[in-house]
PDB file of N, CA and C in Angstrom:
ATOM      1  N   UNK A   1       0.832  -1.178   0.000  1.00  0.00           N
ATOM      2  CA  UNK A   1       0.000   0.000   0.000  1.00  0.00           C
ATOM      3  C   UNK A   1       0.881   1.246   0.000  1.00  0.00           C
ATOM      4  N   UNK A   2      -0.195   2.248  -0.543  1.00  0.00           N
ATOM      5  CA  UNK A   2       1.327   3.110  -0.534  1.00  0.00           C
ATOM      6  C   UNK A   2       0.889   4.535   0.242  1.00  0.00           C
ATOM      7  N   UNK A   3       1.650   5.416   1.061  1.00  0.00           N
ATOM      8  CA  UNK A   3       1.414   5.974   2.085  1.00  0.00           C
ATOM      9  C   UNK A   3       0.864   7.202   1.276  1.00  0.00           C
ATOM     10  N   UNK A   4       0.543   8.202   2.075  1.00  0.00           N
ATOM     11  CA  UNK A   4      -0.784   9.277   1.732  1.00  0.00           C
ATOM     12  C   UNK A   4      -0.304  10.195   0.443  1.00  0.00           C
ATOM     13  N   UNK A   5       1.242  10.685   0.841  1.00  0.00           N
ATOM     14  CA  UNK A   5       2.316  11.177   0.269  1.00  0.00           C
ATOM     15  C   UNK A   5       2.379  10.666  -1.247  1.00  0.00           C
ATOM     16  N   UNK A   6       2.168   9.107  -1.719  1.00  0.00           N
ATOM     17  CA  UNK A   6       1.981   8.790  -2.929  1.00  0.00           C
ATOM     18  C   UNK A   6       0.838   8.745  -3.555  1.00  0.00           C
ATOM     19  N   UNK A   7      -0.619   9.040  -2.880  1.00  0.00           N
ATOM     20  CA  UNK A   7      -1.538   8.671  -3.632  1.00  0.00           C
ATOM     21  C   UNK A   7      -1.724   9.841  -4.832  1.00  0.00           C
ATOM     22  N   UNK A   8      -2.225   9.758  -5.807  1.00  0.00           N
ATOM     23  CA  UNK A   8      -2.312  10.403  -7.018  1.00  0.00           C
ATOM     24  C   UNK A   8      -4.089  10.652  -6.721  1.00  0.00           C
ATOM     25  N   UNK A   9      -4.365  11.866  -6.507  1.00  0.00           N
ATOM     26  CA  UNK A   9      -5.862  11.962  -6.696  1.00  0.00           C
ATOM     27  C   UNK A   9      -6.226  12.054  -8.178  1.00  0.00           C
ATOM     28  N   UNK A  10      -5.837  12.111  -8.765  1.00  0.00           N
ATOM     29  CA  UNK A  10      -5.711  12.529 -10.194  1.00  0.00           C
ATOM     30  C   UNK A  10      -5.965  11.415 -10.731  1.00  0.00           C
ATOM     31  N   UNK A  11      -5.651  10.064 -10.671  1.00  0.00           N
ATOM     32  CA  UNK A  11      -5.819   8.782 -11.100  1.00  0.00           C
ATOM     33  C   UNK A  11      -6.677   8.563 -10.013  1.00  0.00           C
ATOM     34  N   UNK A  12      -7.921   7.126 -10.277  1.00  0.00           N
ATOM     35  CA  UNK A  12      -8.537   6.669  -9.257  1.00  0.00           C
ATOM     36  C   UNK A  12      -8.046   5.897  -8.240  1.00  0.00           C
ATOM     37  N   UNK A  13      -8.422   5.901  -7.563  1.00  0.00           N
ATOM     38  CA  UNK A  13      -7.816   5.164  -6.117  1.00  0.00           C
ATOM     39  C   UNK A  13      -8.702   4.511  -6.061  1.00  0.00           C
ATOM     40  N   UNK A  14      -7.945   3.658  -4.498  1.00  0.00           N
ATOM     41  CA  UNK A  14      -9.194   2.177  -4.485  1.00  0.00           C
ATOM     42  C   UNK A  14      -9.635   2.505  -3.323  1.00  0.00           C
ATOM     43  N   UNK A  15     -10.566   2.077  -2.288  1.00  0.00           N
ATOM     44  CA  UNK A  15     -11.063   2.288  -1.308  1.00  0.00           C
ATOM     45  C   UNK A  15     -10.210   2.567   0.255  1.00  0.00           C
ATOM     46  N   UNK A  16      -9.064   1.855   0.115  1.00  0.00           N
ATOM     47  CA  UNK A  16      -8.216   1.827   1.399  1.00  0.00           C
ATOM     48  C   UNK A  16      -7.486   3.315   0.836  1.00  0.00           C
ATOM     49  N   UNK A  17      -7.254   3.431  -0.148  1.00  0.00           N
ATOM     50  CA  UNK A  17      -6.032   4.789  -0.396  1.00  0.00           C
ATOM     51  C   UNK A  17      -7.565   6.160   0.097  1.00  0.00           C
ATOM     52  N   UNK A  18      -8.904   5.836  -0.538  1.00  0.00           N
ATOM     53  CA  UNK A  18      -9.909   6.646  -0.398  1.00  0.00           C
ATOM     54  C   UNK A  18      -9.879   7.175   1.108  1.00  0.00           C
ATOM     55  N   UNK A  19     -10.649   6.105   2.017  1.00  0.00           N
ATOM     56  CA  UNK A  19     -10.383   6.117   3.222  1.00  0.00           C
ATOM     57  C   UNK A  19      -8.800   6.735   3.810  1.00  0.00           C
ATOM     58  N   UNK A  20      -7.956   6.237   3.826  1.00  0.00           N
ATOM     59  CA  UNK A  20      -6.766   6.470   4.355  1.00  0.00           C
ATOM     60  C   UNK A  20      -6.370   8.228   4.116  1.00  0.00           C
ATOM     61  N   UNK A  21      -6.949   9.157   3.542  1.00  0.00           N
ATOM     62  CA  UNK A  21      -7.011  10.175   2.925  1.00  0.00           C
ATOM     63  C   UNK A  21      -7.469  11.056   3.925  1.00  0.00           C
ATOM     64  N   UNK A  22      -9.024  10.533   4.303  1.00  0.00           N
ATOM     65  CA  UNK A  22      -9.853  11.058   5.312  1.00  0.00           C
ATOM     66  C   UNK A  22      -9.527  10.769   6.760  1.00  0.00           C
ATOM     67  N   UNK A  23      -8.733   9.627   6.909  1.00  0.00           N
ATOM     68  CA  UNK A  23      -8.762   9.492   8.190  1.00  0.00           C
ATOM     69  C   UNK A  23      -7.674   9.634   8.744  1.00  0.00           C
ATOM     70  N   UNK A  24      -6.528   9.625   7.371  1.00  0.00           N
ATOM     71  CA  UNK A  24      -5.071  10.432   8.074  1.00  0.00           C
ATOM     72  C   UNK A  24      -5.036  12.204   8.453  1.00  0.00           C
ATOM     73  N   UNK A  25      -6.318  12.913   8.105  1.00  0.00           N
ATOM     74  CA  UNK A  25      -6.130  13.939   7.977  1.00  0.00           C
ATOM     75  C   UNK A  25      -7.549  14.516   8.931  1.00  0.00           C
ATOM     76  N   UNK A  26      -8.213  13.417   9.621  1.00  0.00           N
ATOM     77  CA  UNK A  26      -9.247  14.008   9.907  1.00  0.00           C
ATOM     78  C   UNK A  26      -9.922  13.442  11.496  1.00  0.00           C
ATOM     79  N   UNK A  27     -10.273  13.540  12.523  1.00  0.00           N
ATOM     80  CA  UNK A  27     -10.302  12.863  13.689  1.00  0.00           C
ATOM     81  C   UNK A  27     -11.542  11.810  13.327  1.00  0.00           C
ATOM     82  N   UNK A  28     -11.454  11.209  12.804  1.00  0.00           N
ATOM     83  CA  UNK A  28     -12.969  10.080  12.659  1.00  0.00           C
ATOM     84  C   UNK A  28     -13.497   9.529  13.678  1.00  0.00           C
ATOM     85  N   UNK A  29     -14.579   8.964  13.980  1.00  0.00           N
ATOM     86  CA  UNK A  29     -15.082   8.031  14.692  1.00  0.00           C
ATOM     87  C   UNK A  29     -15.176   6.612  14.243  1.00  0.00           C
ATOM     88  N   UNK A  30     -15.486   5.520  14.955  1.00  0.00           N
ATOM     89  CA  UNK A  30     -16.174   4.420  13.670  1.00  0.00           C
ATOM     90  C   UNK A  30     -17.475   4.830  13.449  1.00  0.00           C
ATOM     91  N   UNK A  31     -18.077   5.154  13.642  1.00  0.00           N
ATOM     92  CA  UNK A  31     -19.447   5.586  12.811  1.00  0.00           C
ATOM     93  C   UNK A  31     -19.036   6.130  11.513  1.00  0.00           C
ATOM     94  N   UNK A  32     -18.012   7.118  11.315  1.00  0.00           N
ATOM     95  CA  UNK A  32     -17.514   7.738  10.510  1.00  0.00           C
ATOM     96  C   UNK A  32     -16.337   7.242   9.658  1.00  0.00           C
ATOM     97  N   UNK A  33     -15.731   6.407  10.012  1.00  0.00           N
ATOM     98  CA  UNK A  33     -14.986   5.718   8.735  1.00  0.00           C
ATOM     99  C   UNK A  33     -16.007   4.803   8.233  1.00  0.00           C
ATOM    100  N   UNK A  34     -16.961   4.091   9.442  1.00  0.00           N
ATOM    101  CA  UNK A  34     -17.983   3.226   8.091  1.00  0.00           C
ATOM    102  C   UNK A  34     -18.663   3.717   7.200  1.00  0.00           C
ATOM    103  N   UNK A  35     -19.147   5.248   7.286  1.00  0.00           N
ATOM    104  CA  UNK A  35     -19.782   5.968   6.416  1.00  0.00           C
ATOM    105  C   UNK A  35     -18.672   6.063   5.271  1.00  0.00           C
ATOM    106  N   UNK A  36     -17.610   6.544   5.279  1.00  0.00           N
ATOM    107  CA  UNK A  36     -17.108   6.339   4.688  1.00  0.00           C
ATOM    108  C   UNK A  36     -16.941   5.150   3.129  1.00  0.00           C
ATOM    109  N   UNK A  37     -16.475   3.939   3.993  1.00  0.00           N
ATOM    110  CA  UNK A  37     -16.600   2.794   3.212  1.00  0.00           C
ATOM    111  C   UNK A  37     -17.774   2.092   2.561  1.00  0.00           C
ATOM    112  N   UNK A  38     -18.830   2.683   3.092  1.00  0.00           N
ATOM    113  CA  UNK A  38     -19.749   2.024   2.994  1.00  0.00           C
ATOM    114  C   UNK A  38     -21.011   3.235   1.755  1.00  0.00           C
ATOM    115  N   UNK A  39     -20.870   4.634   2.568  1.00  0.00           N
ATOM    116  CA  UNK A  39     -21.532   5.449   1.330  1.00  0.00           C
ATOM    117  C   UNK A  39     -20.495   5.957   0.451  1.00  0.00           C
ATOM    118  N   UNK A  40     -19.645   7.268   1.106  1.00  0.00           N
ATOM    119  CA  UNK A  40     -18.588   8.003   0.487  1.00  0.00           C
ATOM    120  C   UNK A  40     -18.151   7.190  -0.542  1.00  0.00           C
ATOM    121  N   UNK A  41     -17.331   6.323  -0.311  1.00  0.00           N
ATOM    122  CA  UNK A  41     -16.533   5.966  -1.571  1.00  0.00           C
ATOM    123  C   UNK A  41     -17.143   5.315  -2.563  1.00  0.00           C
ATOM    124  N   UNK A  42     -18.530   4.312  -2.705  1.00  0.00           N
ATOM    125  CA  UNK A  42     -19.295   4.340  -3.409  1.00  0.00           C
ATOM    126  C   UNK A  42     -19.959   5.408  -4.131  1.00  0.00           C
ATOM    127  N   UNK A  43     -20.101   6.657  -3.278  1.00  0.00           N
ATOM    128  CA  UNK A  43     -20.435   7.594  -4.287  1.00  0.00           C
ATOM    129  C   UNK A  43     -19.278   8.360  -5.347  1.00  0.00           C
ATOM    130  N   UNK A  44     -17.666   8.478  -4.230  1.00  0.00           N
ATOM    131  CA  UNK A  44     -16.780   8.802  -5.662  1.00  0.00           C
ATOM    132  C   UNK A  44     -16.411   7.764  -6.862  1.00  0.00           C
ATOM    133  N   UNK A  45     -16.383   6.202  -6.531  1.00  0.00           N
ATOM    134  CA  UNK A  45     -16.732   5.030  -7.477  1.00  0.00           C
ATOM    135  C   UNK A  45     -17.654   5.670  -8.554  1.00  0.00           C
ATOM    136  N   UNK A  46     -19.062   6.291  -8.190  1.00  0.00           N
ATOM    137  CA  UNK A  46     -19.830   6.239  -9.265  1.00  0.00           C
ATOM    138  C   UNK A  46     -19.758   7.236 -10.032  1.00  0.00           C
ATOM    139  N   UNK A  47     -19.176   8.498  -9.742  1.00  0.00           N
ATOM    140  CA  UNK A  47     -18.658   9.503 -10.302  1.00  0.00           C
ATOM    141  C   UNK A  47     -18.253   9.417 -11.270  1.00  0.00           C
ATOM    142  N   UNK A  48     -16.839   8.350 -10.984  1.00  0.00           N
ATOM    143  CA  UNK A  48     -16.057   8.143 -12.107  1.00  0.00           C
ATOM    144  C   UNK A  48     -16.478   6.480 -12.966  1.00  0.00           C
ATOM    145  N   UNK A  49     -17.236   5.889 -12.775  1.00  0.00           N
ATOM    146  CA  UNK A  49     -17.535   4.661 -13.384  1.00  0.00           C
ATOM    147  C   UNK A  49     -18.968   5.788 -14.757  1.00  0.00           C
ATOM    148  N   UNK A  50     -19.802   5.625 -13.504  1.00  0.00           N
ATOM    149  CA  UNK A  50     -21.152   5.964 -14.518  1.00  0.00           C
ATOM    150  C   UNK A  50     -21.326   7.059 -14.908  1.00  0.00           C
ATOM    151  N   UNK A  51     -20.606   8.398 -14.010  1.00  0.00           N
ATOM    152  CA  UNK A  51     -20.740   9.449 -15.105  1.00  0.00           C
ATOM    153  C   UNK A  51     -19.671   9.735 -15.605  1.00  0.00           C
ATOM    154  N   UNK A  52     -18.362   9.117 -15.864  1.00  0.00           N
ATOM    155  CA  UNK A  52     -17.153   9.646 -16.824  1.00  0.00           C
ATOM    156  C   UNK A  52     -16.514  10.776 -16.253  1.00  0.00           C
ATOM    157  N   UNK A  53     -16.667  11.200 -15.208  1.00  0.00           N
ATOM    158  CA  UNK A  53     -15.908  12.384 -14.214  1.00  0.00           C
ATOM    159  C   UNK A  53     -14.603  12.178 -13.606  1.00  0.00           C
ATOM    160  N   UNK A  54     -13.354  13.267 -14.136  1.00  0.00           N
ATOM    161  CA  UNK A  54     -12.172  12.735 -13.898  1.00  0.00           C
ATOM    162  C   UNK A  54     -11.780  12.575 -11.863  1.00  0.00           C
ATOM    163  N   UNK A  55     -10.960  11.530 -11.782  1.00  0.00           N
ATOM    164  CA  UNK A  55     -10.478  11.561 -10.719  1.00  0.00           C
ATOM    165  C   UNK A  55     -10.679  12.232  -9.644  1.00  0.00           C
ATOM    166  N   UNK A  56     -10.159  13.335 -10.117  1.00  0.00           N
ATOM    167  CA  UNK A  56      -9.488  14.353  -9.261  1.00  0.00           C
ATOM    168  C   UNK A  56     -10.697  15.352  -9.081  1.00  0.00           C
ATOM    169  N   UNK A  57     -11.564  15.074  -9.727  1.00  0.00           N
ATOM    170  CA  UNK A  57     -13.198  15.829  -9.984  1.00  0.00           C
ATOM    171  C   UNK A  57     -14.174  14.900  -8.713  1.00  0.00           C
ATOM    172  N   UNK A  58     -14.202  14.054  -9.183  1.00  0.00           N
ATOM    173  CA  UNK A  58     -14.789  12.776  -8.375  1.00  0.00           C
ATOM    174  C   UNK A  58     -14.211  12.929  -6.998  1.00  0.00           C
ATOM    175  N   UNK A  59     -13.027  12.957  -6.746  1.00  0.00           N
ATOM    176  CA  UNK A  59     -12.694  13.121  -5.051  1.00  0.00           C
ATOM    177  C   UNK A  59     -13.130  14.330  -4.312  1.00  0.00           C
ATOM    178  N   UNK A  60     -12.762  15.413  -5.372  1.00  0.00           N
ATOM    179  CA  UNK A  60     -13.130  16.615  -4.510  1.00  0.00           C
ATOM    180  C   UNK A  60     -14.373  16.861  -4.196  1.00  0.00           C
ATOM    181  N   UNK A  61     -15.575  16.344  -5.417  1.00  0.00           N
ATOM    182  CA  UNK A  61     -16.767  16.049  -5.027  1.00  0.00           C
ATOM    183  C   UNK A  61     -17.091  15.885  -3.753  1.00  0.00           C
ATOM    184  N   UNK A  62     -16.786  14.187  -3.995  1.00  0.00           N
ATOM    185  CA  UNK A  62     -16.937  13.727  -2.547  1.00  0.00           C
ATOM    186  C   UNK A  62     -16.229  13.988  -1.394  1.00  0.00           C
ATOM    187  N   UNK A  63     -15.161  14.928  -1.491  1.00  0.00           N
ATOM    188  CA  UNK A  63     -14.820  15.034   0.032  1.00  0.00           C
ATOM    189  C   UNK A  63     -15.635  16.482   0.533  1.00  0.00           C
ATOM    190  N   UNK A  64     -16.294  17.488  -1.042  1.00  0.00           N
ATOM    191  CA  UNK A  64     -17.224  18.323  -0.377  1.00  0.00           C
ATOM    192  C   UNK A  64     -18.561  17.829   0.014  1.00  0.00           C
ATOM    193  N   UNK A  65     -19.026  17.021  -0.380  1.00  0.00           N
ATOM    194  CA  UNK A  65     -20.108  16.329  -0.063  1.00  0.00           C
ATOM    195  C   UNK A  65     -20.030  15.752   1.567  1.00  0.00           C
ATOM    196  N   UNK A  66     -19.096  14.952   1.868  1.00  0.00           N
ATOM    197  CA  UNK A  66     -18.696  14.039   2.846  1.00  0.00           C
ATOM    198  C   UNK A  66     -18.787  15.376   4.161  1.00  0.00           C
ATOM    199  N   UNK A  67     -17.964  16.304   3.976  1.00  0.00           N
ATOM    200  CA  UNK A  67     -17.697  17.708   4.803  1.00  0.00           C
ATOM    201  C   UNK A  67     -19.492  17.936   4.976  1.00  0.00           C
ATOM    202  N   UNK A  68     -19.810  18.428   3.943  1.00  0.00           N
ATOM    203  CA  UNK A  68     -20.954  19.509   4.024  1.00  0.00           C
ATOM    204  C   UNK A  68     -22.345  18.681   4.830  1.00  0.00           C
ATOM    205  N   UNK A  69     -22.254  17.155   4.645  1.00  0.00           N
ATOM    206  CA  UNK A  69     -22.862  16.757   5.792  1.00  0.00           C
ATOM    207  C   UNK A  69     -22.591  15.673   6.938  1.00  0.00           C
ATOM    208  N   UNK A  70     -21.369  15.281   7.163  1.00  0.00           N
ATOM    209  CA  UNK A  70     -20.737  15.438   8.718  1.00  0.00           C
ATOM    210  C   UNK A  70     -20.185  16.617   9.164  1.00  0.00           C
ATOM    211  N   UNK A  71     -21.247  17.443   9.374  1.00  0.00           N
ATOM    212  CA  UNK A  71     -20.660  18.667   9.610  1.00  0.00           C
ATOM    213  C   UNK A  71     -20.105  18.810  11.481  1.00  0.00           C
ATOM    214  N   UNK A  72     -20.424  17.718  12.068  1.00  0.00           N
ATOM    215  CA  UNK A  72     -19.622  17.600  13.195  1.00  0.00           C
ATOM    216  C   UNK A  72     -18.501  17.303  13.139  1.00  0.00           C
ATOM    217  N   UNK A  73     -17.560  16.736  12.377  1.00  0.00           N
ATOM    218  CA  UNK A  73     -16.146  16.729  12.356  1.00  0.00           C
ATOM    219  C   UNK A  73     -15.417  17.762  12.117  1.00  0.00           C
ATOM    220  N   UNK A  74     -16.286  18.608  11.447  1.00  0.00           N
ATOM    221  CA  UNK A  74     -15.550  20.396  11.430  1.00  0.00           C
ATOM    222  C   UNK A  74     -15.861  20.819  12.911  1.00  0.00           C
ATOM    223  N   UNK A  75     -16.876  20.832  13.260  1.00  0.00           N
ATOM    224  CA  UNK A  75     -17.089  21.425  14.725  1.00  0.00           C
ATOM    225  C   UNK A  75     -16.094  20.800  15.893  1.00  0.00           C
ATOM    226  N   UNK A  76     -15.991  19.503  15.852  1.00  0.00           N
ATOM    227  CA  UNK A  76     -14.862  19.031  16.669  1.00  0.00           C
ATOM    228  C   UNK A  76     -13.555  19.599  17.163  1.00  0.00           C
ATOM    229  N   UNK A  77     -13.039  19.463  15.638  1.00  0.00           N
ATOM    230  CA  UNK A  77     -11.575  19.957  15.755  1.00  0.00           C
ATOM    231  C   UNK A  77     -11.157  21.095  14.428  1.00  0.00           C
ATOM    232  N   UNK A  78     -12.494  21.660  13.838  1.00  0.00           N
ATOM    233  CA  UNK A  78     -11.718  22.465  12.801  1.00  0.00           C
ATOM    234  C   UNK A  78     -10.819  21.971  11.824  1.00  0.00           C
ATOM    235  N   UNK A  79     -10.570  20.624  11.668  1.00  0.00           N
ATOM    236  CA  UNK A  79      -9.976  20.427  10.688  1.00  0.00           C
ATOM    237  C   UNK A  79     -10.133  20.318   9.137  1.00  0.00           C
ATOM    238  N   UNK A  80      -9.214  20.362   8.256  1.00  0.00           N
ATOM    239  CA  UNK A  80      -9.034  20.751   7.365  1.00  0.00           C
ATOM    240  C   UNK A  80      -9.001  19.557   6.423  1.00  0.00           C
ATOM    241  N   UNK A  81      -9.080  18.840   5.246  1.00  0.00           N
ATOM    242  CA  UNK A  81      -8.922  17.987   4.517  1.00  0.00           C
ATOM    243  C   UNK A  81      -8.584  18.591   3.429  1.00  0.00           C
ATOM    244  N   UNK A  82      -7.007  17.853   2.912  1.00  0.00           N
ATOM    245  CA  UNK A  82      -6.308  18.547   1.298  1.00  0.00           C
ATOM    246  C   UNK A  82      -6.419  17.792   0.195  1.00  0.00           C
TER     247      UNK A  82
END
């Protein structure tokens, strides 16, 4: 696997590089990495499968999506996701 530093958002990633993104950079719960695995990355999957949306389009999507409604992980700690 390869650490956060190598992932290419730009090319698709697979679910552990997806995850590993959010949760190296973000205080999660398990409630919140399963959302993760279980909605989030299925929805950037479909981004780029069924509507033809590049990579790097598809992530940022979903990590504004993911933000705009766990909006308690901003309230927590203010953190930031790049």
């Amino acid at each position: 696997m390869r650490t956060i530093e190598q992932i290419d958002i730009t090319q698709p990633i697979d679910k552990e590089e997806f995850c590993m993104i959010f949760e190296s950079q973000l205080p999660l719960n398990e409630v919140e990495k399963k959302k993760l695995r279980e909605e989030y990355f299925p929805l950037y999957a479909t981004f780029i499968t069924q509507g033809g949306v590049p990579a790097a389009v598809s992530f940022e999507a979903t990590k504004n999506v993911f933000l705009s409604q766990e909006t308690q992980i901003k309230e927590r700690n203010g953190h930031k996701i790049s």
